[in-house]
PDB file of N, CA and C in Angstrom:
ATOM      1  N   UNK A   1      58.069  95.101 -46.586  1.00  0.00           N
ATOM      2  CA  UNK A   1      57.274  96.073 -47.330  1.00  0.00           C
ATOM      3  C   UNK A   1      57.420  97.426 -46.642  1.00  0.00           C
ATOM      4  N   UNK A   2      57.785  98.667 -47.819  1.00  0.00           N
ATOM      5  CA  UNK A   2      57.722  99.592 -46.536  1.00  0.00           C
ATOM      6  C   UNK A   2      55.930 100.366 -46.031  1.00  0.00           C
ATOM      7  N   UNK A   3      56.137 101.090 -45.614  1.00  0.00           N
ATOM      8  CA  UNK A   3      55.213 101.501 -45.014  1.00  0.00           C
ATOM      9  C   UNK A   3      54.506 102.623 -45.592  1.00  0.00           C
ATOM     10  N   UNK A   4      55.058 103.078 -47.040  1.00  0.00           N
ATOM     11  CA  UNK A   4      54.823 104.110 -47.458  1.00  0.00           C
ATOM     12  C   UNK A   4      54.034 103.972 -48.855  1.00  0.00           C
ATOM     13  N   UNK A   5      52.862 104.091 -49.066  1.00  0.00           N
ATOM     14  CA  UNK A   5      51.358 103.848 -50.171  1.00  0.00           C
ATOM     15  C   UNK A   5      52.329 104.540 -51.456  1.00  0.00           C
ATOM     16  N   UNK A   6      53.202 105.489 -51.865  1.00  0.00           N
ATOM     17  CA  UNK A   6      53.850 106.241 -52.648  1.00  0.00           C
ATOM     18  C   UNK A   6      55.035 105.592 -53.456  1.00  0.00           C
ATOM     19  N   UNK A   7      55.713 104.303 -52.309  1.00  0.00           N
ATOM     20  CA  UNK A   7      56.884 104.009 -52.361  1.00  0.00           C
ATOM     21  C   UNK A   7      56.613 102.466 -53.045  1.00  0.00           C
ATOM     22  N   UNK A   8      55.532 101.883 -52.476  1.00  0.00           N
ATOM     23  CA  UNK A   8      54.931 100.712 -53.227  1.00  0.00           C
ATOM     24  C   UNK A   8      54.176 100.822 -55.055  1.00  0.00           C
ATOM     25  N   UNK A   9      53.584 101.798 -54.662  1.00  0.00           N
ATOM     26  CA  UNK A   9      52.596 102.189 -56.254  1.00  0.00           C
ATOM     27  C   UNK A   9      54.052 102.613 -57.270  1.00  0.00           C
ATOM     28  N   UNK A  10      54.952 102.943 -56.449  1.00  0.00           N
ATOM     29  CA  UNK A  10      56.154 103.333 -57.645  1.00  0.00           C
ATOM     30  C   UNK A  10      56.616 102.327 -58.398  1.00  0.00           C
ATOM     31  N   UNK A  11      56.340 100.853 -57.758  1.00  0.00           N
ATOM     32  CA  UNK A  11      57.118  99.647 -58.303  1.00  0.00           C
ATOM     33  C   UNK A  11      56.225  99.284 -59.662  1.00  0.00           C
ATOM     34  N   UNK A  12      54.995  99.513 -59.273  1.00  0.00           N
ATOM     35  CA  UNK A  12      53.896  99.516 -60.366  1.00  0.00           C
ATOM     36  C   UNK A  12      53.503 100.393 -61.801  1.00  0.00           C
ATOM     37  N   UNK A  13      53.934 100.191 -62.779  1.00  0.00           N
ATOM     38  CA  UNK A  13      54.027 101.036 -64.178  1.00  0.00           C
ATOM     39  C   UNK A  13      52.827 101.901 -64.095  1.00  0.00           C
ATOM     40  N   UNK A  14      52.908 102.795 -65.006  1.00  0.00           N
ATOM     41  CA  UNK A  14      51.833 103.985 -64.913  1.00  0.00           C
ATOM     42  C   UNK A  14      50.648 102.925 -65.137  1.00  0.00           C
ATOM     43  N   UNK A  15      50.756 102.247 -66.306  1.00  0.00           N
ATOM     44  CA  UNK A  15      49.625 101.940 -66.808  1.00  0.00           C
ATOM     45  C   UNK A  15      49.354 100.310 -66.069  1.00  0.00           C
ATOM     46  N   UNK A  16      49.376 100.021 -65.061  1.00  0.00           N
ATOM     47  CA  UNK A  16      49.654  98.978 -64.475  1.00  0.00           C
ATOM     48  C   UNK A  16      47.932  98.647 -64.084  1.00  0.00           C
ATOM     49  N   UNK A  17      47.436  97.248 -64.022  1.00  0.00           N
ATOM     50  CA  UNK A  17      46.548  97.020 -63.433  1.00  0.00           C
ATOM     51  C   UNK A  17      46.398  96.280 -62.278  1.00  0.00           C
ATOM     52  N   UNK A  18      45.680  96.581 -61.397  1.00  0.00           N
ATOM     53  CA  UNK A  18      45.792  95.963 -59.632  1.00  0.00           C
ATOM     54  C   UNK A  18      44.500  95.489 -59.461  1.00  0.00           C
ATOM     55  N   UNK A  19      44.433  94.109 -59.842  1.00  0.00           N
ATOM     56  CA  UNK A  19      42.980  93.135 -59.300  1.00  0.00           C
ATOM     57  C   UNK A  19      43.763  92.884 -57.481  1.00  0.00           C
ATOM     58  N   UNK A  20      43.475  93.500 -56.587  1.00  0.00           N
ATOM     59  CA  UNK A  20      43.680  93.764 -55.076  1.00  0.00           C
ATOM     60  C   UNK A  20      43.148  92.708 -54.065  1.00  0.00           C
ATOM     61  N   UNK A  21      43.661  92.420 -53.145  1.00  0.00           N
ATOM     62  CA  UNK A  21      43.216  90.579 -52.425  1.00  0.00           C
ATOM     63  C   UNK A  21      42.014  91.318 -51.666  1.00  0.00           C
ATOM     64  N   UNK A  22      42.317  92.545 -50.801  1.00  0.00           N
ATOM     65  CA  UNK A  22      41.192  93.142 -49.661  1.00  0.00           C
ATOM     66  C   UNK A  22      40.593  94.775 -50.550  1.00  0.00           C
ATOM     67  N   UNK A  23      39.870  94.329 -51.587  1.00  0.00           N
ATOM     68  CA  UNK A  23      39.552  95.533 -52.224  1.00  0.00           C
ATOM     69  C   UNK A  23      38.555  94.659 -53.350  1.00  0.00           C
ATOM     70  N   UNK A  24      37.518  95.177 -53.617  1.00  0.00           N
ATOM     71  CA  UNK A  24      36.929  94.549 -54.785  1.00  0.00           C
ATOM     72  C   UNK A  24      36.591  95.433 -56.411  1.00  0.00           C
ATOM     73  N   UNK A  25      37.567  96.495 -56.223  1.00  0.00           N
ATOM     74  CA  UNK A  25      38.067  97.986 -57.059  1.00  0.00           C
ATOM     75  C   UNK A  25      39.229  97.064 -57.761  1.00  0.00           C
ATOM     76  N   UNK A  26      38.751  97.186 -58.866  1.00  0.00           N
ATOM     77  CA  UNK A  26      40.441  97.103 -60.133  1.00  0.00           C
ATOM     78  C   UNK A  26      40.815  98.430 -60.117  1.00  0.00           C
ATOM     79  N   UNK A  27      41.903  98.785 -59.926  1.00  0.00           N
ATOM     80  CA  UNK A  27      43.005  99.921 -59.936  1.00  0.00           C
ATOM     81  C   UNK A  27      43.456 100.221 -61.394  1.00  0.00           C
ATOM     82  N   UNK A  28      44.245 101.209 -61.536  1.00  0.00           N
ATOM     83  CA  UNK A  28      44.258 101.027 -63.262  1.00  0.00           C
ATOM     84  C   UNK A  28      45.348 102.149 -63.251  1.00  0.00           C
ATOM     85  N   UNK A  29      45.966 103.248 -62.307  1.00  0.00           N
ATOM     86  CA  UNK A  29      46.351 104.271 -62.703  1.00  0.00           C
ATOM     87  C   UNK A  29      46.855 104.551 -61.039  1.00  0.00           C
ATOM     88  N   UNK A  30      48.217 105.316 -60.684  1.00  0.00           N
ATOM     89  CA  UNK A  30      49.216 105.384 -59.475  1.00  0.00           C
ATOM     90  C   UNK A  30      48.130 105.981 -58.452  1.00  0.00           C
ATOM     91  N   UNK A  31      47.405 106.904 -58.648  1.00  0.00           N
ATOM     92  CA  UNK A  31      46.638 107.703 -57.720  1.00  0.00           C
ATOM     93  C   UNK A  31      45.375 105.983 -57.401  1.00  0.00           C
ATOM     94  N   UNK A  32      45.056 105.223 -57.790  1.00  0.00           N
ATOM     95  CA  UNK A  32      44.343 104.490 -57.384  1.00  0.00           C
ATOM     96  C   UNK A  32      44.746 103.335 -56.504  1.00  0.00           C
ATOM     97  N   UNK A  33      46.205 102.757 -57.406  1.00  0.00           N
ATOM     98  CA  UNK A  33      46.871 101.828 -56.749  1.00  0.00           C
ATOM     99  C   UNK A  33      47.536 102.375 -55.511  1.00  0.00           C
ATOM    100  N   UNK A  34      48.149 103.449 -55.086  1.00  0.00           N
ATOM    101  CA  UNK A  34      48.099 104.227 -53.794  1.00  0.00           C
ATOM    102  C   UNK A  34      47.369 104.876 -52.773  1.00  0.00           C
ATOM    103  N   UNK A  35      45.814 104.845 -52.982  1.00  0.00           N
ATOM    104  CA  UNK A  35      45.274 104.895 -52.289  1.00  0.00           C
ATOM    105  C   UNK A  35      44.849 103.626 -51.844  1.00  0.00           C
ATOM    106  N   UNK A  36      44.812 102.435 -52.655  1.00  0.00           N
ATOM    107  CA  UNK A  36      44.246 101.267 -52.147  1.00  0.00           C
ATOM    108  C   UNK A  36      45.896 100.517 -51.049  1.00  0.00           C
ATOM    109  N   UNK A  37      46.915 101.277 -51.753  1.00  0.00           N
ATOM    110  CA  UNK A  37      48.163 100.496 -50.653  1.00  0.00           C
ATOM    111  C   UNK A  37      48.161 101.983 -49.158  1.00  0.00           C
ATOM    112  N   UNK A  38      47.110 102.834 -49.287  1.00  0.00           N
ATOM    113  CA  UNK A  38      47.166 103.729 -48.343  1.00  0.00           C
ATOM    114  C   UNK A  38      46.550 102.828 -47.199  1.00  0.00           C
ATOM    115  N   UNK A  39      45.591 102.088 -47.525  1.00  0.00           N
ATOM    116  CA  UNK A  39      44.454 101.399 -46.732  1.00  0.00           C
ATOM    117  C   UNK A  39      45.184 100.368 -46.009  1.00  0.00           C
ATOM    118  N   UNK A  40      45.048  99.194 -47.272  1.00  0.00           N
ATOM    119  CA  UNK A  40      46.009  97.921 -46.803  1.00  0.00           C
ATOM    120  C   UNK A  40      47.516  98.191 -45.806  1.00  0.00           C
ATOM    121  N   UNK A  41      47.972  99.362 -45.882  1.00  0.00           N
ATOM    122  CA  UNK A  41      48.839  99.379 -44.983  1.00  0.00           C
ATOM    123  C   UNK A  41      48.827  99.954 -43.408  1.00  0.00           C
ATOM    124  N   UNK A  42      47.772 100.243 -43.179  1.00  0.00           N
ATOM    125  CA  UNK A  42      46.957 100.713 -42.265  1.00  0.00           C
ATOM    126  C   UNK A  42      46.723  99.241 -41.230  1.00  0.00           C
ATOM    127  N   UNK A  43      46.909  97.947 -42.279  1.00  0.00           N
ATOM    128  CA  UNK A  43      46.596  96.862 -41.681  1.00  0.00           C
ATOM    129  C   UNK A  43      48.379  96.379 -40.432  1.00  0.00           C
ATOM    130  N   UNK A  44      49.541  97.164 -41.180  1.00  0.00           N
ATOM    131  CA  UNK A  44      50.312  96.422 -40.976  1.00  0.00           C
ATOM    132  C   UNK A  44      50.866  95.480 -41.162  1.00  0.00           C
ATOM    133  N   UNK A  45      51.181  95.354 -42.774  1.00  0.00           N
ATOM    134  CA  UNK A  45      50.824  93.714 -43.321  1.00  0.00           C
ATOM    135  C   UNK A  45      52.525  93.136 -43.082  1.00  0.00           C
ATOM    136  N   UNK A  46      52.704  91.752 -42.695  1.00  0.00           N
ATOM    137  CA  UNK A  46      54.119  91.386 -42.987  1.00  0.00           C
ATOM    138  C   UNK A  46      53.578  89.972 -43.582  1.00  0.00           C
ATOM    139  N   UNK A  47      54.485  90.199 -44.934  1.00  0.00           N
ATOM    140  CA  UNK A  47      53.893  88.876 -45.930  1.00  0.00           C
ATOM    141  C   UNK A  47      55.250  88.085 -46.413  1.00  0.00           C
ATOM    142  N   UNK A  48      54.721  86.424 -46.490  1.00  0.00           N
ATOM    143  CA  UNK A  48      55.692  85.598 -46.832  1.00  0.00           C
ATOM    144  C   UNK A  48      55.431  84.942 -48.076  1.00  0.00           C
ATOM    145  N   UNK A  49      55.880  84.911 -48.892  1.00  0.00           N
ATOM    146  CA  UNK A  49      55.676  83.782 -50.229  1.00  0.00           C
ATOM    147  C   UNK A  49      55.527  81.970 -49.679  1.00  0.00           C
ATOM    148  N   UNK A  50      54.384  81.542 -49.781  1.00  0.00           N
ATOM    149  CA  UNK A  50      54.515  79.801 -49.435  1.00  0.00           C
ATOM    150  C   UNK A  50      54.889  79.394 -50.544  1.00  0.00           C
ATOM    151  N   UNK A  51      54.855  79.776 -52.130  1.00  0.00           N
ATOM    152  CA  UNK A  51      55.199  79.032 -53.250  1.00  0.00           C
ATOM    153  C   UNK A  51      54.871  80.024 -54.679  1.00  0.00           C
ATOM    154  N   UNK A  52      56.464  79.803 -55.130  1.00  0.00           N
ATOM    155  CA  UNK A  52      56.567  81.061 -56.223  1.00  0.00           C
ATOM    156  C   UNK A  52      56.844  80.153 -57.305  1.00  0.00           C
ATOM    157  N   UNK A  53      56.058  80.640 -58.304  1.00  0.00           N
ATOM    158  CA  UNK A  53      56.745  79.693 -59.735  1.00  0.00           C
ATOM    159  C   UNK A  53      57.257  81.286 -60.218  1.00  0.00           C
ATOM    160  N   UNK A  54      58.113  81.512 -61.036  1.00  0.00           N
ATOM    161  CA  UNK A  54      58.640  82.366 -62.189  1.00  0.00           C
ATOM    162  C   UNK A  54      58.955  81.915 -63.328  1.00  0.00           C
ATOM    163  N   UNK A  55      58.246  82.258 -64.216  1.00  0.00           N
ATOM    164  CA  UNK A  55      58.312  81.699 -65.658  1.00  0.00           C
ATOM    165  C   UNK A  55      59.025  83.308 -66.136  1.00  0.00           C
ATOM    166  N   UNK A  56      60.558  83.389 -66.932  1.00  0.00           N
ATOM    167  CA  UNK A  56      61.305  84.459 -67.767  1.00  0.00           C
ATOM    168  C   UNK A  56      61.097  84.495 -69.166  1.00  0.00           C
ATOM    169  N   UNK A  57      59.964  85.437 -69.795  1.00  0.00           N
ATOM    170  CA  UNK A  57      59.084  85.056 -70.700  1.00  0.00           C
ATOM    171  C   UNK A  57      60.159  85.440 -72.025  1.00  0.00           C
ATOM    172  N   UNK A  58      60.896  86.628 -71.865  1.00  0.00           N
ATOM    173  CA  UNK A  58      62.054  87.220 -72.772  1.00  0.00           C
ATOM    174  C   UNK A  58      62.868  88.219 -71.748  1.00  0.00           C
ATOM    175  N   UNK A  59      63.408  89.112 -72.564  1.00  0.00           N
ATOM    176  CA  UNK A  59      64.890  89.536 -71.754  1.00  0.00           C
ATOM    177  C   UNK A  59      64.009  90.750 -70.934  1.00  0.00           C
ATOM    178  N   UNK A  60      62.393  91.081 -71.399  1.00  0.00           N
ATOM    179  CA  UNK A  60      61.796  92.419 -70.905  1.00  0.00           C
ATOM    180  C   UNK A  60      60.635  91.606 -70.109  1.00  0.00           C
ATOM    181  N   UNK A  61      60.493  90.846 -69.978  1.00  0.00           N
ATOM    182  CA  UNK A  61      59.229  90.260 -69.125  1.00  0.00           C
ATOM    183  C   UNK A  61      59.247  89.135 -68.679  1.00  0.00           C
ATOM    184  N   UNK A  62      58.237  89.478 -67.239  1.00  0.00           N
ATOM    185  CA  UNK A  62      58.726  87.701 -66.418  1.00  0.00           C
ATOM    186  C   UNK A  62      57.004  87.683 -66.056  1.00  0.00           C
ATOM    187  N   UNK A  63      56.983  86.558 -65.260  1.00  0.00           N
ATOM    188  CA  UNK A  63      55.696  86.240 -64.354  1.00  0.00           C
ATOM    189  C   UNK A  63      56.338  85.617 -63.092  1.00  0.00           C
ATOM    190  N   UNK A  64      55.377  85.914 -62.318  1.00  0.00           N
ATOM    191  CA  UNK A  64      55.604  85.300 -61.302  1.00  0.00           C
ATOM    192  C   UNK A  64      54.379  84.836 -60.583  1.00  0.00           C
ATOM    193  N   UNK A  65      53.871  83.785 -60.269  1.00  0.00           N
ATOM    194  CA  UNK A  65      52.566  83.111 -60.136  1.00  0.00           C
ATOM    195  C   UNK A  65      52.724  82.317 -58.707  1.00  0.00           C
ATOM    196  N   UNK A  66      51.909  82.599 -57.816  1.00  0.00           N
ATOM    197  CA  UNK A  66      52.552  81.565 -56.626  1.00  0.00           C
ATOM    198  C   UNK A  66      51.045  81.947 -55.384  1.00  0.00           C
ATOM    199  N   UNK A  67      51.700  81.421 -54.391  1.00  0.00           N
ATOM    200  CA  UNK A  67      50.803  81.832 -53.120  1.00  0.00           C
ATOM    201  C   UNK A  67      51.516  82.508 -52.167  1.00  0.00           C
ATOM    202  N   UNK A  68      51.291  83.612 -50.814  1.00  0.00           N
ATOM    203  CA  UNK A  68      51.292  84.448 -50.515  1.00  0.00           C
ATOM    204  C   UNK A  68      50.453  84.494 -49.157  1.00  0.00           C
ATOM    205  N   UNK A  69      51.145  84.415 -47.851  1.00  0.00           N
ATOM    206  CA  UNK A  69      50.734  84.816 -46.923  1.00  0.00           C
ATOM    207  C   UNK A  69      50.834  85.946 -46.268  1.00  0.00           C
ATOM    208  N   UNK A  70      49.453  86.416 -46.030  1.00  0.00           N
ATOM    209  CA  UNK A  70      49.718  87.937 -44.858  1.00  0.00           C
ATOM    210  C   UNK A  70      49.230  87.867 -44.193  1.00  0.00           C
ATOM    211  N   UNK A  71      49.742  88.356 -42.308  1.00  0.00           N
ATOM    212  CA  UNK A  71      49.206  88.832 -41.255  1.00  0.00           C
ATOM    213  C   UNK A  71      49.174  90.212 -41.396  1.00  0.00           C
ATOM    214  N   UNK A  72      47.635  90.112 -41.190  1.00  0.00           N
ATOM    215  CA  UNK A  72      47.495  91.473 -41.191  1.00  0.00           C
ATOM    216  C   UNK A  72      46.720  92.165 -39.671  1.00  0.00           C
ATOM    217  N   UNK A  73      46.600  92.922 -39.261  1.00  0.00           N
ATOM    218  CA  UNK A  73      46.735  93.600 -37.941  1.00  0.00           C
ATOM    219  C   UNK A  73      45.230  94.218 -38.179  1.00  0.00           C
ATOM    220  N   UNK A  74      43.991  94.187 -36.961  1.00  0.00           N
ATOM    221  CA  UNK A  74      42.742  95.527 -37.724  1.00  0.00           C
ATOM    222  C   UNK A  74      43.186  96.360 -36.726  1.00  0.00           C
ATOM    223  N   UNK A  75      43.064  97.628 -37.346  1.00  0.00           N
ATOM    224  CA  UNK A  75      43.864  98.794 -36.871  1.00  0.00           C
ATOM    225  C   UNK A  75      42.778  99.173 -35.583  1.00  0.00           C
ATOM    226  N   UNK A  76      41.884  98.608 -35.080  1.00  0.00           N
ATOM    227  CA  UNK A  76      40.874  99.022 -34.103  1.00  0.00           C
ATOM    228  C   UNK A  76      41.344  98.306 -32.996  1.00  0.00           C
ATOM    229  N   UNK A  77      41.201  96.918 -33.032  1.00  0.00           N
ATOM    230  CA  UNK A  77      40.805  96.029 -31.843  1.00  0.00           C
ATOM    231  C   UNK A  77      42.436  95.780 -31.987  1.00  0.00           C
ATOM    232  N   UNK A  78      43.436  95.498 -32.631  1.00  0.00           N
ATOM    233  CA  UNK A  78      45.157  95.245 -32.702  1.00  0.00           C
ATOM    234  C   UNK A  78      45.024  93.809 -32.711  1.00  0.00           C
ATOM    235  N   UNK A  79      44.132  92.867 -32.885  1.00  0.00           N
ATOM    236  CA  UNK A  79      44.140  91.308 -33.339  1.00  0.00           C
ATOM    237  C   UNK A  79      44.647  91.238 -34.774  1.00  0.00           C
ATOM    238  N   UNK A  80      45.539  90.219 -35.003  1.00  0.00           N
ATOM    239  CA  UNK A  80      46.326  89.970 -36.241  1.00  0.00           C
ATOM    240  C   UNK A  80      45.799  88.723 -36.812  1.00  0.00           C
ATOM    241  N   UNK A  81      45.304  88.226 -37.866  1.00  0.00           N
ATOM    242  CA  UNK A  81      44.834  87.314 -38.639  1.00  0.00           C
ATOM    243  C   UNK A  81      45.374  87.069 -39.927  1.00  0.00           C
ATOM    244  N   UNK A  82      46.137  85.422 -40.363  1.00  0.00           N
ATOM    245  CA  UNK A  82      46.384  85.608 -41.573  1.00  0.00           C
ATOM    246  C   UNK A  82      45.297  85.319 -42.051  1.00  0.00           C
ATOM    247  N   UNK A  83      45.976  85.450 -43.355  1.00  0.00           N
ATOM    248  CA  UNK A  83      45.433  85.538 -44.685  1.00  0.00           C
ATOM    249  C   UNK A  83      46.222  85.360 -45.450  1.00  0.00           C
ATOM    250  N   UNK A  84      45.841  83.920 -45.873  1.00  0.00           N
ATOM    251  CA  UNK A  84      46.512  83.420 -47.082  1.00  0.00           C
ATOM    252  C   UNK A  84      45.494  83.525 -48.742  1.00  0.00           C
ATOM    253  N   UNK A  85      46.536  84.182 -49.589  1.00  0.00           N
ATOM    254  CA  UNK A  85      46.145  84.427 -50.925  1.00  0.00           C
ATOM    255  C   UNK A  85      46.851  84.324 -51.994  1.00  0.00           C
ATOM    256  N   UNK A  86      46.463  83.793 -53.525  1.00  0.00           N
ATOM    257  CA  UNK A  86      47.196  83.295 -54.694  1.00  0.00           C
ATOM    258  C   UNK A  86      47.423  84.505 -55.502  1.00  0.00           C
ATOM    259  N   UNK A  87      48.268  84.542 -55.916  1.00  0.00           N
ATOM    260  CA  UNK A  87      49.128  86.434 -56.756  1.00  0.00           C
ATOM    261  C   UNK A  87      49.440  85.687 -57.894  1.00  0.00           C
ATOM    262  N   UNK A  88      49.424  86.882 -59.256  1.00  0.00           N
ATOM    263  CA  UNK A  88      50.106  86.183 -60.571  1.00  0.00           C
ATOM    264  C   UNK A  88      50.840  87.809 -60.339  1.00  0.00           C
ATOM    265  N   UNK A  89      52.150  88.598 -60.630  1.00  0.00           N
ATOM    266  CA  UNK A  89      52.196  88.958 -60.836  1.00  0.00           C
ATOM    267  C   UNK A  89      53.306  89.349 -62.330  1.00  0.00           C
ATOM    268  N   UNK A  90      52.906  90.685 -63.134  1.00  0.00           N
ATOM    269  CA  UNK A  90      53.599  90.174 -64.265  1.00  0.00           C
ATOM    270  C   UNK A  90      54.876  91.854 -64.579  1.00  0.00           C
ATOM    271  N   UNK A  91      55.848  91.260 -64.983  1.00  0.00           N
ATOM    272  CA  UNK A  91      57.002  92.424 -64.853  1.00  0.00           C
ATOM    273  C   UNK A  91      57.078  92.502 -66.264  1.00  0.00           C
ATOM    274  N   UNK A  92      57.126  93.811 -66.315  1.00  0.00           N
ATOM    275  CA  UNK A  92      57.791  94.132 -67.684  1.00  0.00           C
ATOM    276  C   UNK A  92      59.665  95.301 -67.129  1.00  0.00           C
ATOM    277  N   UNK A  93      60.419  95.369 -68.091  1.00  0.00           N
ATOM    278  CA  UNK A  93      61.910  95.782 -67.838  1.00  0.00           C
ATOM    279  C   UNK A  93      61.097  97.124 -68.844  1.00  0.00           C
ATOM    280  N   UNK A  94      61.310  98.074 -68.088  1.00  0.00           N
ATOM    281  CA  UNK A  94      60.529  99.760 -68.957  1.00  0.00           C
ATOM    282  C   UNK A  94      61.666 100.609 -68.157  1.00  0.00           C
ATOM    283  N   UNK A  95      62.694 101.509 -69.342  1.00  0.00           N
ATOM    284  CA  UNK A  95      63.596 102.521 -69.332  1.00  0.00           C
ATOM    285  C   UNK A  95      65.117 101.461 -67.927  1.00  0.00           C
ATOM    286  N   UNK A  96      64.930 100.444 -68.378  1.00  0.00           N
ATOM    287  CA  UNK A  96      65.786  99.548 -67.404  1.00  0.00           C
ATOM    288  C   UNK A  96      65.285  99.292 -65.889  1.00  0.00           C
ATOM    289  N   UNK A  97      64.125  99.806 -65.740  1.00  0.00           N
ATOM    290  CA  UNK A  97      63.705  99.595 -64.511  1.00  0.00           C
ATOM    291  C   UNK A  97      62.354  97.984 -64.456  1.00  0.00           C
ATOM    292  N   UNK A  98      62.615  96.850 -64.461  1.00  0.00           N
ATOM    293  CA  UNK A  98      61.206  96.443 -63.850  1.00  0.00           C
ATOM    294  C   UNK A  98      60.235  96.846 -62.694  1.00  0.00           C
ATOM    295  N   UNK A  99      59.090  96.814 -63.632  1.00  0.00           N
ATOM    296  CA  UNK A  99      57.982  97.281 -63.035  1.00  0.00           C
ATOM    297  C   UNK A  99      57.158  96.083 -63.230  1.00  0.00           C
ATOM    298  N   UNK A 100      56.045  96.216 -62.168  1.00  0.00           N
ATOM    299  CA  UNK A 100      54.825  95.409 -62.055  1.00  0.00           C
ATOM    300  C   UNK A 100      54.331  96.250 -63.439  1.00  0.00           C
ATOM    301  N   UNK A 101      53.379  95.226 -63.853  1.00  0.00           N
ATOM    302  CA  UNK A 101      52.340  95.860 -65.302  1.00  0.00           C
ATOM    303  C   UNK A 101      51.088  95.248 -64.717  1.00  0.00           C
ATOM    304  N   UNK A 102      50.852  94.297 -64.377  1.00  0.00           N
ATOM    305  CA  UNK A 102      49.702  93.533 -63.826  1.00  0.00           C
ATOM    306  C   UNK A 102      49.751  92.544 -62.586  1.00  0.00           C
ATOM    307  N   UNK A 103      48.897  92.699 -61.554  1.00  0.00           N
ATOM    308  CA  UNK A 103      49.365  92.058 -60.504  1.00  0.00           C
ATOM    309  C   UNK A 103      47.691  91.697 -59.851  1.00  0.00           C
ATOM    310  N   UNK A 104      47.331  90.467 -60.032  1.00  0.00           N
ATOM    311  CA  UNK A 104      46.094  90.130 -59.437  1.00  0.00           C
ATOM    312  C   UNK A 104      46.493  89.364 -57.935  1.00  0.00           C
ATOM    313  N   UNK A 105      45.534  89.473 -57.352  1.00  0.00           N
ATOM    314  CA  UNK A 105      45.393  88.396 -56.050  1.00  0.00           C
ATOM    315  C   UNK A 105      44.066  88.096 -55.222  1.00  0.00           C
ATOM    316  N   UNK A 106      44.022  87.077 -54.918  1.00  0.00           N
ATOM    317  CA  UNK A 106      42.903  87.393 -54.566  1.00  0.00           C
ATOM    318  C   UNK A 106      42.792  85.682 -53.210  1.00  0.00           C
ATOM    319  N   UNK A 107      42.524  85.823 -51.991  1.00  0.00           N
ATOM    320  CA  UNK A 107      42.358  85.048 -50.821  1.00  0.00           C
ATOM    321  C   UNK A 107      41.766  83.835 -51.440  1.00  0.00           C
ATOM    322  N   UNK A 108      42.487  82.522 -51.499  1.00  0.00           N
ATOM    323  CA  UNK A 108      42.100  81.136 -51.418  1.00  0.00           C
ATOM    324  C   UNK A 108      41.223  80.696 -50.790  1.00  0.00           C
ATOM    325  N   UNK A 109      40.242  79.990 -52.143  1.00  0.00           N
ATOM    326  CA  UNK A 109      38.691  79.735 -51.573  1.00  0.00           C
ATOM    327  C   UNK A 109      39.040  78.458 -51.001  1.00  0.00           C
ATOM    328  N   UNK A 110      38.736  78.256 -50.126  1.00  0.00           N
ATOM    329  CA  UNK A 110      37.619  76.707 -49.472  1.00  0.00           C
ATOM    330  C   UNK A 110      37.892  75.875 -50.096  1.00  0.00           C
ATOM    331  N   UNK A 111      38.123  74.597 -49.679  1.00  0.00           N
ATOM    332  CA  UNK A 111      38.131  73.386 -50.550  1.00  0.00           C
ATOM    333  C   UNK A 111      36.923  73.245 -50.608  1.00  0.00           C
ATOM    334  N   UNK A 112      36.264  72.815 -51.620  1.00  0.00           N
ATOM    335  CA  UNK A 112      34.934  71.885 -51.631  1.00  0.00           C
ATOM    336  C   UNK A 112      34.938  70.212 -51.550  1.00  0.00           C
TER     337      UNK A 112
END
């Protein structure tokens, strides 16, 4: 991931919505979804996919639904903690470029 809140929100369509894993703000518009990847990257995140399904819905849209680990760093004390969390995210192909259009996530509850 790079490191840059500008360079991430670009992958994301104007009209894109961001349900966010460490944020409890739905995003809706680049100036929101970049300030919330201004934060989260502040953490230092390096993230691995544990399990991706992709369903190729037509020749302009996919999903991708899976789970998602991040260590993330608190920028105070420098202790790193994962955090594992479940992502749907959904692509649309706009002017030949895929973009995110919708991308939820949110940290795996507890077994009961």
């Amino acid at each position: 991931m790079t490191g840059d809140p500008k360079k991430v929100a670009a992958r994301y369509a104007e009209d894109a919505v961001l349900l966010p894993t460490a944020s409890p703000r739905i995003r809706t518009n680049h100036e929101e979804i970049t300030d919330y990847f201004a934060h989260f990257l502040q953490k230092k995140p390096r993230g691995e996919k544990l399990r991706s399904v992709i369903h190729v819905l037509d020749r302009n849209s996919a999903l991708d639904a899976g789970l998602y680990r991040f260590h993330l760093t608190d920028p105070r004390t420098g202790v790193t903690k994962a955090v594992d969390a479940r992502y749907t995210y959904q692509y649309e192909k706009r002017d030949g470029r895929w973009l995110i259009v919708n991308h939820h996530s949110s940290v795996v509850p507890a077994e009961s």
